[in-house]
PDB file of N, CA and C in Angstrom:
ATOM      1  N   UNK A   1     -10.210   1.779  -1.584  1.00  0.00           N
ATOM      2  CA  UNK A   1      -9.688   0.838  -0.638  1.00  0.00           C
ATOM      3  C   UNK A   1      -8.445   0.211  -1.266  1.00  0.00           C
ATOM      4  N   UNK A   2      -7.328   0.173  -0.460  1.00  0.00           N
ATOM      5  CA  UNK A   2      -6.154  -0.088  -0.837  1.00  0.00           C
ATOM      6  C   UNK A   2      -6.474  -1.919  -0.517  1.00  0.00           C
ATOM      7  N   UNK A   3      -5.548  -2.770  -1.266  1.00  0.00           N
ATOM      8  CA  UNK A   3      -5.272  -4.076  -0.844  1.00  0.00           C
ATOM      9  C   UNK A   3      -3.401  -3.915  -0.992  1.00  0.00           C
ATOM     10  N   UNK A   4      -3.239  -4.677   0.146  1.00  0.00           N
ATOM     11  CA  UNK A   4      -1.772  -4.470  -0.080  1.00  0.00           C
ATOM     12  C   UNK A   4      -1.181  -5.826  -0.243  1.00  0.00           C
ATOM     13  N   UNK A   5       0.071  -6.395  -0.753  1.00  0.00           N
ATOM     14  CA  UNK A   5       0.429  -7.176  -1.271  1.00  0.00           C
ATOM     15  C   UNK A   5      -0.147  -8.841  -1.458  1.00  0.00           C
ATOM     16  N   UNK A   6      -0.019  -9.391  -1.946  1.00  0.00           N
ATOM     17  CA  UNK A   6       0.928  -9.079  -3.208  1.00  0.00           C
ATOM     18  C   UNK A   6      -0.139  -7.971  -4.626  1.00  0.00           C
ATOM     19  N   UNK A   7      -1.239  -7.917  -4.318  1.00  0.00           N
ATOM     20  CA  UNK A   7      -1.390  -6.887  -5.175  1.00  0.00           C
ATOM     21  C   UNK A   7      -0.972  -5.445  -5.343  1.00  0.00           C
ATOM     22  N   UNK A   8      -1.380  -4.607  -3.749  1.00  0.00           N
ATOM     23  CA  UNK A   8      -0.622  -3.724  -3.911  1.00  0.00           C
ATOM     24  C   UNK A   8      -1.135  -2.583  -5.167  1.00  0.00           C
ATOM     25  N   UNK A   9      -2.422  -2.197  -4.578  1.00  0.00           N
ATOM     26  CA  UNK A   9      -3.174  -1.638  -5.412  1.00  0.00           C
ATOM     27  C   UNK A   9      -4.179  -1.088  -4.916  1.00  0.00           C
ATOM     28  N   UNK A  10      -4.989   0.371  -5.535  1.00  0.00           N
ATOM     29  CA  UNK A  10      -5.976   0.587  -4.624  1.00  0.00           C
ATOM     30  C   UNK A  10      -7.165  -0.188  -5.967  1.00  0.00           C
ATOM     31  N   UNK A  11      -7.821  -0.685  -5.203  1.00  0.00           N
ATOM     32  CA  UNK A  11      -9.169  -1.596  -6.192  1.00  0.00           C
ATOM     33  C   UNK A  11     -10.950  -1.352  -5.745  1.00  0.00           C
ATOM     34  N   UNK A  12     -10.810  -0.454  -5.062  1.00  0.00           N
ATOM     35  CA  UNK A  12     -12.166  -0.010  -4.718  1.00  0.00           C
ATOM     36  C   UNK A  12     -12.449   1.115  -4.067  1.00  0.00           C
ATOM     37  N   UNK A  13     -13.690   1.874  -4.446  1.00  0.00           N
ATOM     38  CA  UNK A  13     -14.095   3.028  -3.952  1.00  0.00           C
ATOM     39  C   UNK A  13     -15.568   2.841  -3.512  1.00  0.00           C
ATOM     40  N   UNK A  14     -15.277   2.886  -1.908  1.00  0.00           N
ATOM     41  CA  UNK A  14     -16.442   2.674  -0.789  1.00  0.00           C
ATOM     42  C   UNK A  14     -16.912   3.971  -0.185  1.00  0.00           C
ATOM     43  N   UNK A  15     -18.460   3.670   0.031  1.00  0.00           N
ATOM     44  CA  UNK A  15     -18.736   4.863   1.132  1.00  0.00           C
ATOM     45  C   UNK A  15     -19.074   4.346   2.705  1.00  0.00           C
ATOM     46  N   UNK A  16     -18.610   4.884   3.529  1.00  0.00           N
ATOM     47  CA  UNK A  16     -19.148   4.542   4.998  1.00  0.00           C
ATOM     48  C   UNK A  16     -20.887   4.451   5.076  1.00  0.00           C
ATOM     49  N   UNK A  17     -21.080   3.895   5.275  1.00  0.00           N
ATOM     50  CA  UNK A  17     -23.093   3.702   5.462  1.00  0.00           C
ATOM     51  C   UNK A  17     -23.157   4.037   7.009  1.00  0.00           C
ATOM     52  N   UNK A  18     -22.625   3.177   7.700  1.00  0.00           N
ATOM     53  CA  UNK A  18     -22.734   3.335   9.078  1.00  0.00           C
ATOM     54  C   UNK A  18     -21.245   2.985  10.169  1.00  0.00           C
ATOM     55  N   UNK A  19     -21.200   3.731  11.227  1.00  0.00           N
ATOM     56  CA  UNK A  19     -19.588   3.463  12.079  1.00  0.00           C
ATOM     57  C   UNK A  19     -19.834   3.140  13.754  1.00  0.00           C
ATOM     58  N   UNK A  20     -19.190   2.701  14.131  1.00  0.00           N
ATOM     59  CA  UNK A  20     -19.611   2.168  15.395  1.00  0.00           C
ATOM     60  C   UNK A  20     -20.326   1.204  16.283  1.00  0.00           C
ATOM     61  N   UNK A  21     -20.205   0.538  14.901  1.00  0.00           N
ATOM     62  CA  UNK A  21     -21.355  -0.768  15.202  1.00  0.00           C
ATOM     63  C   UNK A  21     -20.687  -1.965  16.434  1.00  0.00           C
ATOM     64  N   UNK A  22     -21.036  -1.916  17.672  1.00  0.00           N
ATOM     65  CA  UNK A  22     -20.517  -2.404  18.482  1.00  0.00           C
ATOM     66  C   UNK A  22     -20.375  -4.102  17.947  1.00  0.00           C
ATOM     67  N   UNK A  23     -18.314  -4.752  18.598  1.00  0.00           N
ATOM     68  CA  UNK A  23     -18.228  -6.147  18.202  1.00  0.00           C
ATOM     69  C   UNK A  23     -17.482  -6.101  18.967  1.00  0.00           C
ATOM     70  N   UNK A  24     -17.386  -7.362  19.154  1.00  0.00           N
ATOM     71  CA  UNK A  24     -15.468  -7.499  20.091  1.00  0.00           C
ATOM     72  C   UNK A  24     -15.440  -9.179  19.104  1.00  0.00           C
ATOM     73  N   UNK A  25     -14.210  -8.678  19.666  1.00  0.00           N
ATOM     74  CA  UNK A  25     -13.316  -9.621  18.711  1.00  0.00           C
ATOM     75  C   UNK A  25     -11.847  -9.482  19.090  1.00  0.00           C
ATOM     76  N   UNK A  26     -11.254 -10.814  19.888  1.00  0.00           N
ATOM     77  CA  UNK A  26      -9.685 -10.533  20.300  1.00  0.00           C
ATOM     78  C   UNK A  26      -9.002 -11.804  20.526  1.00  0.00           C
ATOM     79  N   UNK A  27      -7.707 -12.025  20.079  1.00  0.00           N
ATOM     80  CA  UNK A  27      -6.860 -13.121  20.352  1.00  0.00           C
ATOM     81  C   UNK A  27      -5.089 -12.282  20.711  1.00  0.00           C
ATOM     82  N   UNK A  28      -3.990 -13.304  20.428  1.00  0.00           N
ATOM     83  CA  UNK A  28      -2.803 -12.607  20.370  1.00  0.00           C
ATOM     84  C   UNK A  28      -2.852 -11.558  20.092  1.00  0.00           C
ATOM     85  N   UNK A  29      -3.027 -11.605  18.805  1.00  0.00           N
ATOM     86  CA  UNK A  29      -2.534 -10.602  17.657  1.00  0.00           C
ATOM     87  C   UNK A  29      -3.362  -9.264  17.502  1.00  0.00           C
ATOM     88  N   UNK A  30      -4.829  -9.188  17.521  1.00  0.00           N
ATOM     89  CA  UNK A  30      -5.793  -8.297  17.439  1.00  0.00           C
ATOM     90  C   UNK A  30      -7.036  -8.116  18.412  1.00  0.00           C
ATOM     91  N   UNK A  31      -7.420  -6.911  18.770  1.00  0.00           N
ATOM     92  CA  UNK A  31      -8.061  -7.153  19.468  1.00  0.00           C
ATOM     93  C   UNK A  31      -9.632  -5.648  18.881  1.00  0.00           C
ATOM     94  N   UNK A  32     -10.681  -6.120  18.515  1.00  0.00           N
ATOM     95  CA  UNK A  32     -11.632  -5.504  17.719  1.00  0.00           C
ATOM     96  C   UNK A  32     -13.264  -4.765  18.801  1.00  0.00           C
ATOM     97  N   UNK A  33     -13.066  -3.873  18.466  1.00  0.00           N
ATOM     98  CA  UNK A  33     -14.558  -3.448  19.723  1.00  0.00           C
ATOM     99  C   UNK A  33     -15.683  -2.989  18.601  1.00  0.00           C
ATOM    100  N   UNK A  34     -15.311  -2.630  17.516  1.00  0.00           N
ATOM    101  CA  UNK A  34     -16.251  -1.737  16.355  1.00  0.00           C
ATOM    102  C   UNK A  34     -16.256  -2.358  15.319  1.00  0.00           C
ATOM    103  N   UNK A  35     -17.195  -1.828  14.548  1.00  0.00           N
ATOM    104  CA  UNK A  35     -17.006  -2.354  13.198  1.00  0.00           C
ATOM    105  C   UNK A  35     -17.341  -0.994  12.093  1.00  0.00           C
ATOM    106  N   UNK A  36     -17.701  -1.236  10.778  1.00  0.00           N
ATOM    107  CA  UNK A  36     -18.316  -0.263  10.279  1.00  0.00           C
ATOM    108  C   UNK A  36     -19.024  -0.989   8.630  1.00  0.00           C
ATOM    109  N   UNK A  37     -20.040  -0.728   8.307  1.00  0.00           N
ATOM    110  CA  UNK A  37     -20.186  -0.929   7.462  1.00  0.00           C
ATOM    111  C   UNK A  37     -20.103  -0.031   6.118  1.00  0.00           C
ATOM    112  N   UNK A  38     -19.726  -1.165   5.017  1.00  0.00           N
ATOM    113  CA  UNK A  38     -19.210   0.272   3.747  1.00  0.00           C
ATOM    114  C   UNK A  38     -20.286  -0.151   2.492  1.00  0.00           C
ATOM    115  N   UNK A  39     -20.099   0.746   1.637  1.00  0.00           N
ATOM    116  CA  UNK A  39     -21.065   0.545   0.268  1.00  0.00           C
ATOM    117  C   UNK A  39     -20.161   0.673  -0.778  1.00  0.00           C
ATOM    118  N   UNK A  40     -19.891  -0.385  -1.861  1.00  0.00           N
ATOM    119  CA  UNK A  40     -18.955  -0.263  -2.883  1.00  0.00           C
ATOM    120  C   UNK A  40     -19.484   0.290  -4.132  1.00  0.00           C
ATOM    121  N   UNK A  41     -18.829   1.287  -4.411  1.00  0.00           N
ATOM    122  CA  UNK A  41     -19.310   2.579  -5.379  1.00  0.00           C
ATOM    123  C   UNK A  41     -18.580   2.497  -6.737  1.00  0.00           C
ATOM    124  N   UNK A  42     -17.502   2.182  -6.656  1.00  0.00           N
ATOM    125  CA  UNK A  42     -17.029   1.535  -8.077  1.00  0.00           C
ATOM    126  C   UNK A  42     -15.122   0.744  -7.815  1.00  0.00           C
ATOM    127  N   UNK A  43     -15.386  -0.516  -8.627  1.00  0.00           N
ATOM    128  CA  UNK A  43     -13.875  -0.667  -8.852  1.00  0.00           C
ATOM    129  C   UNK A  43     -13.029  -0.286  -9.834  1.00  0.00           C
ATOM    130  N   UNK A  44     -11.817  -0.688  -9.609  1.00  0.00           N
ATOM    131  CA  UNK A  44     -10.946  -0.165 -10.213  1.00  0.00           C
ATOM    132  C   UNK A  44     -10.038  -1.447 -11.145  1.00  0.00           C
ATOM    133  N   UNK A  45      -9.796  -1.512 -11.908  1.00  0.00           N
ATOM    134  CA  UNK A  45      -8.258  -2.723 -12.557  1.00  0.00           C
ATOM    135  C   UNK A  45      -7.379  -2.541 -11.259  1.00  0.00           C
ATOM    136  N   UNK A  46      -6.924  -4.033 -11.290  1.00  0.00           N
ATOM    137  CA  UNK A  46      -5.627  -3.684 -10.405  1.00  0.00           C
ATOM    138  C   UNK A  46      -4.406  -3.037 -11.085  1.00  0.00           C
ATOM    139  N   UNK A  47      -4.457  -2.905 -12.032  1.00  0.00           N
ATOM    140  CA  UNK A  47      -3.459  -1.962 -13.096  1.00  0.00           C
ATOM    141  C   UNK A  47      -3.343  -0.702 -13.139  1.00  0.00           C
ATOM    142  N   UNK A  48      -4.441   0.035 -12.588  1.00  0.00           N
ATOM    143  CA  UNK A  48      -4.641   1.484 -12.598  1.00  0.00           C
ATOM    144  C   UNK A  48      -4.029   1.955 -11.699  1.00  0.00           C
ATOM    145  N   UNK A  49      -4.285   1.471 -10.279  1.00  0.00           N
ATOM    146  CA  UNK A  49      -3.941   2.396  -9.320  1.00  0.00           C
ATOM    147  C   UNK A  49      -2.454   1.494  -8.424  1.00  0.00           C
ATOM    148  N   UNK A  50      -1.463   1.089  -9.001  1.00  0.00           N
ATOM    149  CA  UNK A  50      -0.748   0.518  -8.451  1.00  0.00           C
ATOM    150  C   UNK A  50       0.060   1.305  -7.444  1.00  0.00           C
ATOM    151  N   UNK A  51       0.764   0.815  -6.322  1.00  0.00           N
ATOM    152  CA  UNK A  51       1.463   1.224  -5.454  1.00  0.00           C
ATOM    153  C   UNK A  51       3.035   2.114  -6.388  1.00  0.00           C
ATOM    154  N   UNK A  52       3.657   1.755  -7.433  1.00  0.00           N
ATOM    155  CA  UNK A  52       4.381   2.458  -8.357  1.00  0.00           C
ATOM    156  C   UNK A  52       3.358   3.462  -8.786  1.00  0.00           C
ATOM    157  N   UNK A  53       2.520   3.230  -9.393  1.00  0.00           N
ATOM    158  CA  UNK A  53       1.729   4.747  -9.948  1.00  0.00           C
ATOM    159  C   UNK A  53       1.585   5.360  -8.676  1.00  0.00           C
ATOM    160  N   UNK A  54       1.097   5.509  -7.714  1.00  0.00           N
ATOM    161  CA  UNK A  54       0.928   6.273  -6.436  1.00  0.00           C
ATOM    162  C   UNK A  54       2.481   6.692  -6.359  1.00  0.00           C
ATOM    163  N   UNK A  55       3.508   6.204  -6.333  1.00  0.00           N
ATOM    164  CA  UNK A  55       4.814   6.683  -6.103  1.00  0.00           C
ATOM    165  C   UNK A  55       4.905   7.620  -7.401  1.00  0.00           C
ATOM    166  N   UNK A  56       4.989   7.278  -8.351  1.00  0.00           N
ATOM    167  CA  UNK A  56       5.993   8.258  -9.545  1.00  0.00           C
ATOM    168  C   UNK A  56       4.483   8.984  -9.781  1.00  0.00           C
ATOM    169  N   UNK A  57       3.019   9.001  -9.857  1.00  0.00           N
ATOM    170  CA  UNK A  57       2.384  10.221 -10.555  1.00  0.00           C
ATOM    171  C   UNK A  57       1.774  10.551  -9.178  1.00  0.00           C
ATOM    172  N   UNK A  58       1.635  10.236  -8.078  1.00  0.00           N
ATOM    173  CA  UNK A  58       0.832  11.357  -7.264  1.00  0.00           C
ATOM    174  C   UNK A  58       2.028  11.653  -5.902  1.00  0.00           C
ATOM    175  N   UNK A  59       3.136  11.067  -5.745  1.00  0.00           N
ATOM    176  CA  UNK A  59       3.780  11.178  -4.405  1.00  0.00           C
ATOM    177  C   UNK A  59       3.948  10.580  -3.358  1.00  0.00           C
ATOM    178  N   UNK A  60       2.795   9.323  -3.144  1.00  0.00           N
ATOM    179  CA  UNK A  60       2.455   8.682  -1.929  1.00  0.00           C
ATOM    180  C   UNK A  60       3.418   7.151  -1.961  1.00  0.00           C
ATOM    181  N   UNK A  61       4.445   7.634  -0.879  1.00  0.00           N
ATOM    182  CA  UNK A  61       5.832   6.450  -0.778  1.00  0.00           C
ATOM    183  C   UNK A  61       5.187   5.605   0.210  1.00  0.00           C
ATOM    184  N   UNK A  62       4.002   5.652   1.122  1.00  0.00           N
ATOM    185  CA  UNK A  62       3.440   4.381   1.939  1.00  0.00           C
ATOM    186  C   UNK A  62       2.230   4.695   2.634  1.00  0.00           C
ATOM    187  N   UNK A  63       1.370   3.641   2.335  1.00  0.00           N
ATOM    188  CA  UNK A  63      -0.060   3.300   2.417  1.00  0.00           C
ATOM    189  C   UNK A  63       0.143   3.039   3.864  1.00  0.00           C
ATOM    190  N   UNK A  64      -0.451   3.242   5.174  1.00  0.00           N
ATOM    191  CA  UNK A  64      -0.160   2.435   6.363  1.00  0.00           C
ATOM    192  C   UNK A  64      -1.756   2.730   7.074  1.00  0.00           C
ATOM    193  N   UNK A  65      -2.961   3.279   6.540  1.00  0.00           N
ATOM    194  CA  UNK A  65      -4.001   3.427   7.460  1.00  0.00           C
ATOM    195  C   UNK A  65      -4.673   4.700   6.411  1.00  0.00           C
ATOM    196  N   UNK A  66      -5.493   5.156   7.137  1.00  0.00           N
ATOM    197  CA  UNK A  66      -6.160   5.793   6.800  1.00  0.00           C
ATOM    198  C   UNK A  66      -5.537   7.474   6.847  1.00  0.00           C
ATOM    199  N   UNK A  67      -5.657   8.039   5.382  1.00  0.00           N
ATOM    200  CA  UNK A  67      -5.038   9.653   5.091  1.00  0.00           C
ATOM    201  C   UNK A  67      -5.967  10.179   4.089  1.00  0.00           C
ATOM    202  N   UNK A  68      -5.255  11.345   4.483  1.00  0.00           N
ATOM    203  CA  UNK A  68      -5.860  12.274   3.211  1.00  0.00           C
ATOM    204  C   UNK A  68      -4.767  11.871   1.582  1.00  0.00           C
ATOM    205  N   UNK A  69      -5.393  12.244   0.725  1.00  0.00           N
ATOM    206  CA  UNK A  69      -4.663  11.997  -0.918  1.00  0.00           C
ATOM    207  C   UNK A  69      -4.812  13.710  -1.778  1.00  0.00           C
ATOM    208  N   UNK A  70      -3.920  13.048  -2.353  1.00  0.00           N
ATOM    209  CA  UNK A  70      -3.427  14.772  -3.236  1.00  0.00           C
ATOM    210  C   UNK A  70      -4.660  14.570  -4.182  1.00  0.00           C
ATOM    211  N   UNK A  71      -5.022  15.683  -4.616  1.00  0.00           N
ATOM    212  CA  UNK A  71      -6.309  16.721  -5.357  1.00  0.00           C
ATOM    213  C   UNK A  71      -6.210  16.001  -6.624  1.00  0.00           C
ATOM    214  N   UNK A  72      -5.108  15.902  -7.144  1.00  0.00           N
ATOM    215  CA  UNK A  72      -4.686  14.945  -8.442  1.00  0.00           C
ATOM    216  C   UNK A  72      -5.145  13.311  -8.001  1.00  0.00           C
ATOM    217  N   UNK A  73      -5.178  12.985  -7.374  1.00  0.00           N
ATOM    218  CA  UNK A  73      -4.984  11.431  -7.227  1.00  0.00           C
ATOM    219  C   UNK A  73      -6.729  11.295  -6.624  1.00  0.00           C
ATOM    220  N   UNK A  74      -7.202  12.277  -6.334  1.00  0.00           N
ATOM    221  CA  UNK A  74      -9.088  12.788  -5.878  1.00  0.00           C
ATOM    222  C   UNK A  74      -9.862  12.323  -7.017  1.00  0.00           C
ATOM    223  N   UNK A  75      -9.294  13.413  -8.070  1.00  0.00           N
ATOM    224  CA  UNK A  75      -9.369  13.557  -9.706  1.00  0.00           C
ATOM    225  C   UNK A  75      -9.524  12.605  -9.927  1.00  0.00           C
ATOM    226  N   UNK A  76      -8.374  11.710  -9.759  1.00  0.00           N
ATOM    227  CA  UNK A  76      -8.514  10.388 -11.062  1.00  0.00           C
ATOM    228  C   UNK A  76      -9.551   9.704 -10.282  1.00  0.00           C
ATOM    229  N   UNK A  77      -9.442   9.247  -9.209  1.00  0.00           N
ATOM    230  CA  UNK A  77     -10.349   8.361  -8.748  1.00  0.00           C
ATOM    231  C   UNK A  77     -11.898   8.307  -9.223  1.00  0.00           C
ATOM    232  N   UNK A  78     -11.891   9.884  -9.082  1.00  0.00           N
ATOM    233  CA  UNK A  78     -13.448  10.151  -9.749  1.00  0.00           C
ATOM    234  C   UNK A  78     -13.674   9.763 -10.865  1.00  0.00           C
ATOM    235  N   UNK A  79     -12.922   9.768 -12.035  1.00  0.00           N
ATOM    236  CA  UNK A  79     -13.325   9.538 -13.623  1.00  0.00           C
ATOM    237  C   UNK A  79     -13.764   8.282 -13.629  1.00  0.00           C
TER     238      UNK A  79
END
């Protein structure tokens, strides 16, 4: 799980438990029908996985939602 600024770092590795858990939730700005619940499997330093390390060792110039990640950047996560 990425947090983005001012840290700007990925700092956790979750698993989905369950998806679709009906909510609503809406004002201006957002408007929410689902939810999902996650299970936290291990963290990370915010030092390890910074938004610069994602740029210069695996490639990834912007975080914006949910993607796939390069085989290298799979790797590290796992160790």
């Amino acid at each position: 799980m990425y947090a983005a600024a001012p840290v700007s770092a990925i700092l956790y590795k979750c698993k989905v438990t369950e998806t679709d858990i009906p909510y609503t939730y809406a004002d201006q700005n957002l408007s929410i029908t689902a939810l999902m619940k996650i299970k936290l499997l291990k963290r990370y330093k915010p030092d390890r996985f910074t938004f610069e390390t994602l740029k210069k060792e695996y490639g990834i110039y912007a975080v914006r939602g949910p993607r796939g990640i390069p085989n290298s950047l799979s790797a590290a996560l796992k160790k």
